[in-house]
PDB file of N, CA and C in Angstrom:
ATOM      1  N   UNK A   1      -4.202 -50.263 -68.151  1.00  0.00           N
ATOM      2  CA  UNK A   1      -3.604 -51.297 -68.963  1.00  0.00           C
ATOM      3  C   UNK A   1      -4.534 -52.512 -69.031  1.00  0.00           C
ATOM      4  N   UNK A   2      -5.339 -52.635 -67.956  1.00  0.00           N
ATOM      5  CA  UNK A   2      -6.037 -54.162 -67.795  1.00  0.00           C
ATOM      6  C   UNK A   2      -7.617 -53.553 -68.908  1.00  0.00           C
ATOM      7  N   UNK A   3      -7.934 -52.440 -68.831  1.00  0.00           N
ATOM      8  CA  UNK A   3      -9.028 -52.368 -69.676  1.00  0.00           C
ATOM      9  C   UNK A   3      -8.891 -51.932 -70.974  1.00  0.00           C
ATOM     10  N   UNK A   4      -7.403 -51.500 -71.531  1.00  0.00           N
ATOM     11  CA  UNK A   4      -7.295 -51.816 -72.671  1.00  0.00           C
ATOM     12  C   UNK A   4      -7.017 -53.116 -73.001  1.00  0.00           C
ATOM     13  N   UNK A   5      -6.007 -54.181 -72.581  1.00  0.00           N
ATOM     14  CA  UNK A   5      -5.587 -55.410 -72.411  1.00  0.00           C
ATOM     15  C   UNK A   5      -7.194 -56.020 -73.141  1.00  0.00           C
ATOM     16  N   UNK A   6      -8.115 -55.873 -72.078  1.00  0.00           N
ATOM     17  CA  UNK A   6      -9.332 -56.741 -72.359  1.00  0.00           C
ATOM     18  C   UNK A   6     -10.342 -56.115 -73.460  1.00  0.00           C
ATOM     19  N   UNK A   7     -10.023 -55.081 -74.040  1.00  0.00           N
ATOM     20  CA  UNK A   7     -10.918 -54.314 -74.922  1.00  0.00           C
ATOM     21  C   UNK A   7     -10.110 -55.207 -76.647  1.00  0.00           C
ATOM     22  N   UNK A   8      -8.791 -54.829 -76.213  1.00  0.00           N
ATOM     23  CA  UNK A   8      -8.256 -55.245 -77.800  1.00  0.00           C
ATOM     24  C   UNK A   8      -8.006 -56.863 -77.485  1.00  0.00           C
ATOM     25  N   UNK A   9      -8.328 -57.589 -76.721  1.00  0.00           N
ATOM     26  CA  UNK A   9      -8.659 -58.591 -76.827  1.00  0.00           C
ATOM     27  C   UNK A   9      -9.864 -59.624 -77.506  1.00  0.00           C
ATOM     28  N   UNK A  10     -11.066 -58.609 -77.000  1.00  0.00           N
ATOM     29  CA  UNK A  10     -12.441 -58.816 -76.811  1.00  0.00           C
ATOM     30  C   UNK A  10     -13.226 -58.678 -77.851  1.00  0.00           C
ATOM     31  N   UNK A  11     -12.625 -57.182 -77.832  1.00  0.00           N
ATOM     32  CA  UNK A  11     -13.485 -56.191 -78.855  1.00  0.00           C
ATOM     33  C   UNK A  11     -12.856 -55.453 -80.143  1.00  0.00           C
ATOM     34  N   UNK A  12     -11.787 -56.555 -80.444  1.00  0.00           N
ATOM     35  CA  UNK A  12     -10.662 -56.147 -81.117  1.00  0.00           C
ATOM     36  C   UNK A  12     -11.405 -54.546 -82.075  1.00  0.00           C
ATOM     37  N   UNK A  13     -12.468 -55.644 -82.658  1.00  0.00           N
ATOM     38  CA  UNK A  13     -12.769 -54.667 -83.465  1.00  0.00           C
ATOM     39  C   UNK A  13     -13.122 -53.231 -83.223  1.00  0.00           C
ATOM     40  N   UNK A  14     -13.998 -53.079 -82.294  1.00  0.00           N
ATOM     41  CA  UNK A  14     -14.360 -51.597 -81.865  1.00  0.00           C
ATOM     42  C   UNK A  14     -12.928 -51.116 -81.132  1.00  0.00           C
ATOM     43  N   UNK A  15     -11.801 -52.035 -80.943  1.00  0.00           N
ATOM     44  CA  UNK A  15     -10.608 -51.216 -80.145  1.00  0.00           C
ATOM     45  C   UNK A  15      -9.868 -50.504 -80.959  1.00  0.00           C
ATOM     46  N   UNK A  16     -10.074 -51.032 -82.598  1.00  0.00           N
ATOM     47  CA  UNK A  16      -9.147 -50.807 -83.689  1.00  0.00           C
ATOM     48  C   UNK A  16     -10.080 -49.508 -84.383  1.00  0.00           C
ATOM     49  N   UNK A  17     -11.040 -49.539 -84.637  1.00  0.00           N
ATOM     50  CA  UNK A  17     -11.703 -48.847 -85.225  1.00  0.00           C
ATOM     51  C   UNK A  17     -11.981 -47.301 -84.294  1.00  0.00           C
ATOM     52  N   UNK A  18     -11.774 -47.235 -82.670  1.00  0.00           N
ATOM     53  CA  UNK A  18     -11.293 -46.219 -82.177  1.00  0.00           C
ATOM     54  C   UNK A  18     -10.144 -45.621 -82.763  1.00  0.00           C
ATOM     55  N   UNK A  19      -9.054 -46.475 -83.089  1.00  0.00           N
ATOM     56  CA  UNK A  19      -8.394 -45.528 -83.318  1.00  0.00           C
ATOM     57  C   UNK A  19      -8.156 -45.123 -84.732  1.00  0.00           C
ATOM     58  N   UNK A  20      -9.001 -45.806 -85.553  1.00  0.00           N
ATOM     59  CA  UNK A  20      -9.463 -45.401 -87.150  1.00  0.00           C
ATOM     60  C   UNK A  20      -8.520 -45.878 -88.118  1.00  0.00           C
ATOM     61  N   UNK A  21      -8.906 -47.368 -87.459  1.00  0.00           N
ATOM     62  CA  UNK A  21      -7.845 -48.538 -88.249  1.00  0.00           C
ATOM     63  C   UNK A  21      -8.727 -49.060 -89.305  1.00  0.00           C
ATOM     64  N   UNK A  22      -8.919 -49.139 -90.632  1.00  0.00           N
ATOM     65  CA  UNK A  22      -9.832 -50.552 -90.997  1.00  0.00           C
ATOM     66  C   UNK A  22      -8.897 -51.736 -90.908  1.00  0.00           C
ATOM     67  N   UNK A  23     -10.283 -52.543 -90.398  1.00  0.00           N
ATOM     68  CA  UNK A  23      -9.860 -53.952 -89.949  1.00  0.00           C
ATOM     69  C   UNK A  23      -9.837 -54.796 -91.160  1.00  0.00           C
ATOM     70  N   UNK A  24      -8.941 -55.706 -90.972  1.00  0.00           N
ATOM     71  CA  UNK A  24      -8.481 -56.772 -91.721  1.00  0.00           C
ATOM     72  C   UNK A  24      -8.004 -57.834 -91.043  1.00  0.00           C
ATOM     73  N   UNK A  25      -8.087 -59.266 -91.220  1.00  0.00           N
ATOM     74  CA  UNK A  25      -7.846 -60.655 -90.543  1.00  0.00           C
ATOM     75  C   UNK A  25      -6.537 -59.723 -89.860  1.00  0.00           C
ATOM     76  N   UNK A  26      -5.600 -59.279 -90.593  1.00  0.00           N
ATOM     77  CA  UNK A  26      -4.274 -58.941 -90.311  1.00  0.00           C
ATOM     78  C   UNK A  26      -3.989 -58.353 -88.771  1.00  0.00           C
ATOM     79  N   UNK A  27      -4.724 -57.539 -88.966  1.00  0.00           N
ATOM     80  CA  UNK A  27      -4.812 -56.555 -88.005  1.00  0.00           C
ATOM     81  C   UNK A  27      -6.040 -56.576 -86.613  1.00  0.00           C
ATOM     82  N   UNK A  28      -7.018 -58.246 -87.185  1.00  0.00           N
ATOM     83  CA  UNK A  28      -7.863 -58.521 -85.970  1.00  0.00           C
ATOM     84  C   UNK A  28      -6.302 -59.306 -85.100  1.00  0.00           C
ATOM     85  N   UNK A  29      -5.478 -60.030 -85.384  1.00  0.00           N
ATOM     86  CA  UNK A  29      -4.706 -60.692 -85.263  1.00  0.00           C
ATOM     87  C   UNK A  29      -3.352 -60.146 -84.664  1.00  0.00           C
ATOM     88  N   UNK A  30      -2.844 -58.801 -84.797  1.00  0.00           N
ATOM     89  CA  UNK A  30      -2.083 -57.994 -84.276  1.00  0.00           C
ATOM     90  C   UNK A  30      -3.052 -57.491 -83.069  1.00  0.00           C
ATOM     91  N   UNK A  31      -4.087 -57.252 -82.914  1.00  0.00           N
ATOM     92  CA  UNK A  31      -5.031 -56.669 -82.200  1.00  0.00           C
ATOM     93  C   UNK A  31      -5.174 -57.661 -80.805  1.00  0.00           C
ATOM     94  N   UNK A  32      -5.625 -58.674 -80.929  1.00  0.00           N
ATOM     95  CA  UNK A  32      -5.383 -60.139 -80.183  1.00  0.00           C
ATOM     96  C   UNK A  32      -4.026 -60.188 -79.760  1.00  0.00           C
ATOM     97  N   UNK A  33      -2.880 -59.633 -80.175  1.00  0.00           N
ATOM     98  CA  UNK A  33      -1.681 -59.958 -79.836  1.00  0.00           C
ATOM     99  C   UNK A  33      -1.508 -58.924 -78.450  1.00  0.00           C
ATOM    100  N   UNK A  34      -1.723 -57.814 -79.063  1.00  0.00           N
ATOM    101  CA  UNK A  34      -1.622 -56.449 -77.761  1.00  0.00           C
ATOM    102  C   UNK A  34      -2.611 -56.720 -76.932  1.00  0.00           C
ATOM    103  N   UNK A  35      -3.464 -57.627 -77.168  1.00  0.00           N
ATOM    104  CA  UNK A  35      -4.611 -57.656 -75.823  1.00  0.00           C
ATOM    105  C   UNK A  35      -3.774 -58.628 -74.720  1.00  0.00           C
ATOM    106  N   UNK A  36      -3.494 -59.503 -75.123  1.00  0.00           N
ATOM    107  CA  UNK A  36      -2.815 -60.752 -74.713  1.00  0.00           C
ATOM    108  C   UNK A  36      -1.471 -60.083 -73.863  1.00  0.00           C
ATOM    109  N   UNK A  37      -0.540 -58.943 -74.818  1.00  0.00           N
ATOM    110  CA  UNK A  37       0.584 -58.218 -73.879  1.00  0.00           C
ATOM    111  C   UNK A  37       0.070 -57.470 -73.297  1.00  0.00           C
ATOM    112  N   UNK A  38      -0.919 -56.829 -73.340  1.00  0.00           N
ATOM    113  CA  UNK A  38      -1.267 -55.566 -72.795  1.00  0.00           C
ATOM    114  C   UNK A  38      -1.643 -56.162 -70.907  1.00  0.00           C
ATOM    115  N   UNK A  39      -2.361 -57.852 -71.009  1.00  0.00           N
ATOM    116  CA  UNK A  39      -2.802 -58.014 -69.892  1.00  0.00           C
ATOM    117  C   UNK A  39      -1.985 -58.884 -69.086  1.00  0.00           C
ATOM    118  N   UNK A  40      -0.670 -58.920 -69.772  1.00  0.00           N
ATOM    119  CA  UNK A  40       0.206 -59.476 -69.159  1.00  0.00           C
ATOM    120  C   UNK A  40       1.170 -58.567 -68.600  1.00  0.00           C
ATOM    121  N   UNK A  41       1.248 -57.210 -69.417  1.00  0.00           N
ATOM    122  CA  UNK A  41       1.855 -56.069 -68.843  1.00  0.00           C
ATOM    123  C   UNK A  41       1.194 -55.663 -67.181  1.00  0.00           C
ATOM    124  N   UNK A  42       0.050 -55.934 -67.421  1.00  0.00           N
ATOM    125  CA  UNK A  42      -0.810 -55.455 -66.072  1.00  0.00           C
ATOM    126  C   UNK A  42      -0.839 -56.561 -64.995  1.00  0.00           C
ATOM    127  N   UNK A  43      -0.549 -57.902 -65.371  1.00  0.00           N
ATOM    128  CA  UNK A  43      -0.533 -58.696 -64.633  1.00  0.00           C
ATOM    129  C   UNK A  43       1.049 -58.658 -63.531  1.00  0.00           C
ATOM    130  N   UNK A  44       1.899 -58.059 -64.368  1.00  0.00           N
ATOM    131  CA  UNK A  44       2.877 -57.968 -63.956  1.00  0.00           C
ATOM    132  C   UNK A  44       3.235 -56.612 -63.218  1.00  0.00           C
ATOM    133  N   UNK A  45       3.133 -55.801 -63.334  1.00  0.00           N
ATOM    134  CA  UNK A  45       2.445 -54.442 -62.988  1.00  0.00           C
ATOM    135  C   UNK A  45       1.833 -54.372 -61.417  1.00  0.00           C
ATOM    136  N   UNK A  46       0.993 -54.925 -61.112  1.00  0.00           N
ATOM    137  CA  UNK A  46      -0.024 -55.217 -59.940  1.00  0.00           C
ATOM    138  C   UNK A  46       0.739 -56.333 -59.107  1.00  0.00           C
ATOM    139  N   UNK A  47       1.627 -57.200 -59.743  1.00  0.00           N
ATOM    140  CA  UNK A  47       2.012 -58.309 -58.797  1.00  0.00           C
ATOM    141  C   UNK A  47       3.867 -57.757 -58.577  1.00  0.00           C
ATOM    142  N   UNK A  48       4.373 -56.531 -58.771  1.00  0.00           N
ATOM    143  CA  UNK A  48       5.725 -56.871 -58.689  1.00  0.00           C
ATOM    144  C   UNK A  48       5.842 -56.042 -57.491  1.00  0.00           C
ATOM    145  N   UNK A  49       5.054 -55.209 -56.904  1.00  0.00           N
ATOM    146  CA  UNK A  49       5.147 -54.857 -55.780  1.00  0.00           C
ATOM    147  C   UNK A  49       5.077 -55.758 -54.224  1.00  0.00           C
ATOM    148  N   UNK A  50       4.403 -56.530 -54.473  1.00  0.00           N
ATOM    149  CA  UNK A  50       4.177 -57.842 -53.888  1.00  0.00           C
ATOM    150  C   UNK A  50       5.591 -58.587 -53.729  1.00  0.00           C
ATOM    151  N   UNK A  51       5.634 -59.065 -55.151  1.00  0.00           N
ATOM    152  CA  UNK A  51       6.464 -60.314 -54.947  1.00  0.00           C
ATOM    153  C   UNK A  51       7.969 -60.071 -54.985  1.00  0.00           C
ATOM    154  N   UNK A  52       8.179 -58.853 -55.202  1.00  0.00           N
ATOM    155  CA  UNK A  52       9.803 -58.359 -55.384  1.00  0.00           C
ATOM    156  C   UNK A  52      10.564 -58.195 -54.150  1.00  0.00           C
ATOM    157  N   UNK A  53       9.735 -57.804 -53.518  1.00  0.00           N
ATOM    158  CA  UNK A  53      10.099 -57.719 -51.575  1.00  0.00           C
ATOM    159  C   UNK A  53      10.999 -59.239 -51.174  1.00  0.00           C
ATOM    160  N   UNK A  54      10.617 -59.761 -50.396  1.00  0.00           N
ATOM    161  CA  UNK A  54      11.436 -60.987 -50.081  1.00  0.00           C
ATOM    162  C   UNK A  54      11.008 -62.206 -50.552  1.00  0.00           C
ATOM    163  N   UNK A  55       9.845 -62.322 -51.394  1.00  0.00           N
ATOM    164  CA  UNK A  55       9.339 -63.603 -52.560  1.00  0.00           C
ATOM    165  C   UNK A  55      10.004 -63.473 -53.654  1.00  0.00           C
ATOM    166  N   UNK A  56      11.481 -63.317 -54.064  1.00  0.00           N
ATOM    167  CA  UNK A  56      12.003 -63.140 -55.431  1.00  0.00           C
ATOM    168  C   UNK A  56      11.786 -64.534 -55.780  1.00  0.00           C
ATOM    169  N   UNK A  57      11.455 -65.681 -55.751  1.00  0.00           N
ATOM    170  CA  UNK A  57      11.444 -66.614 -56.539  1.00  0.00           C
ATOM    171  C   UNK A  57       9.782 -66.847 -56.802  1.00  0.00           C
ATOM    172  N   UNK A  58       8.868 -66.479 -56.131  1.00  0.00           N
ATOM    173  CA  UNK A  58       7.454 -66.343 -56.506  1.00  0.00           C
ATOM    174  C   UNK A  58       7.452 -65.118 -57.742  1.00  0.00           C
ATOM    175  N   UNK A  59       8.080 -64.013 -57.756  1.00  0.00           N
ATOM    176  CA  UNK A  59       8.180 -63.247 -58.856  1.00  0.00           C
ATOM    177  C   UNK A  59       8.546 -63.929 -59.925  1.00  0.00           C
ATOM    178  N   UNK A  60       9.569 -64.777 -59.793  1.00  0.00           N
ATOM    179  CA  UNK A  60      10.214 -65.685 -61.054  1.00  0.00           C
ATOM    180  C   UNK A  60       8.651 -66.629 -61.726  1.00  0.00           C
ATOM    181  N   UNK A  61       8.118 -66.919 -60.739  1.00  0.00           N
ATOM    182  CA  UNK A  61       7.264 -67.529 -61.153  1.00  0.00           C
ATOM    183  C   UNK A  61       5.944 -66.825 -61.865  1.00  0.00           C
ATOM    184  N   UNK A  62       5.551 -65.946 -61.835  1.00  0.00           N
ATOM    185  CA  UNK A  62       4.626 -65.091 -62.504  1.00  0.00           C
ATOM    186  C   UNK A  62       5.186 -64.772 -63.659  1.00  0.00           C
ATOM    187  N   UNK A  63       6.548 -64.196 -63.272  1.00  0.00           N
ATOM    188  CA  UNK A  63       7.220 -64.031 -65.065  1.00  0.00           C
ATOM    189  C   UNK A  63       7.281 -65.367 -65.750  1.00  0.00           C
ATOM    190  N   UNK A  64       7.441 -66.185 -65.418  1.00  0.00           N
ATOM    191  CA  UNK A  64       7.885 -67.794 -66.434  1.00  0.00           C
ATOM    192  C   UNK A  64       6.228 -67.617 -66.659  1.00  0.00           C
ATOM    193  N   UNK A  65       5.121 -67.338 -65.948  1.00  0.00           N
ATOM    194  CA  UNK A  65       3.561 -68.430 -66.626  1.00  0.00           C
ATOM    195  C   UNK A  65       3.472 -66.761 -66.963  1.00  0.00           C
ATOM    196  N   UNK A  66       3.297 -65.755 -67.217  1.00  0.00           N
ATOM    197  CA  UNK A  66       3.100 -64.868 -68.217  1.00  0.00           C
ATOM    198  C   UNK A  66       4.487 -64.866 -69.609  1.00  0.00           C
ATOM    199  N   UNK A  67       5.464 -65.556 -69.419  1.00  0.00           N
ATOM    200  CA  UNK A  67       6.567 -65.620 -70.481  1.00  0.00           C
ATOM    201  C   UNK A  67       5.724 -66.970 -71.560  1.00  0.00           C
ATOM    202  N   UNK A  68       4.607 -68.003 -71.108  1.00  0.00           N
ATOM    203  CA  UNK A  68       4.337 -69.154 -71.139  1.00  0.00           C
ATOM    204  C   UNK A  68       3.165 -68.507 -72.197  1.00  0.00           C
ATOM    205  N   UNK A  69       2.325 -67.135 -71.927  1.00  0.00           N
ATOM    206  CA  UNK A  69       1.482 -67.247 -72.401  1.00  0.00           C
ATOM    207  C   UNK A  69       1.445 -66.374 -73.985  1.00  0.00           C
TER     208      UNK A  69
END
């Protein structure tokens, strides 16, 4: 998730054109959007094992600054 996250972020273009999109502002812009969820999916992903245990309000807090971004 974190190296697609940063590919259709980055590299929108070569991320879109893998999958045999032509690009358009439209779709650099949807592309940027899934990079942005994609690395917030993973951010959340990697930290809920952690913080779900007896830090439930540090979990709250990763979800509010990834809900932020």
């Amino acid at each position: 998730m974190l190296i697609n996250g940063l590919g259709a972020l980055f590299a929108t273009d070569m991320f879109m054109e893998a999958a045999s999109f032509e690009m358009s502002p439209s779709l650099l812009t949807l592309g940027q959007f899934m990079g942005v969820t994609f690395l917030v999916m993973a951010l959340i992903a990697w930290k809920t094992a952690d913080l779900a245990n007896d830090a439930l309000p540090a979990f709250g807090q990763i979800y509010a600054i990834t809900q932020g971004m």
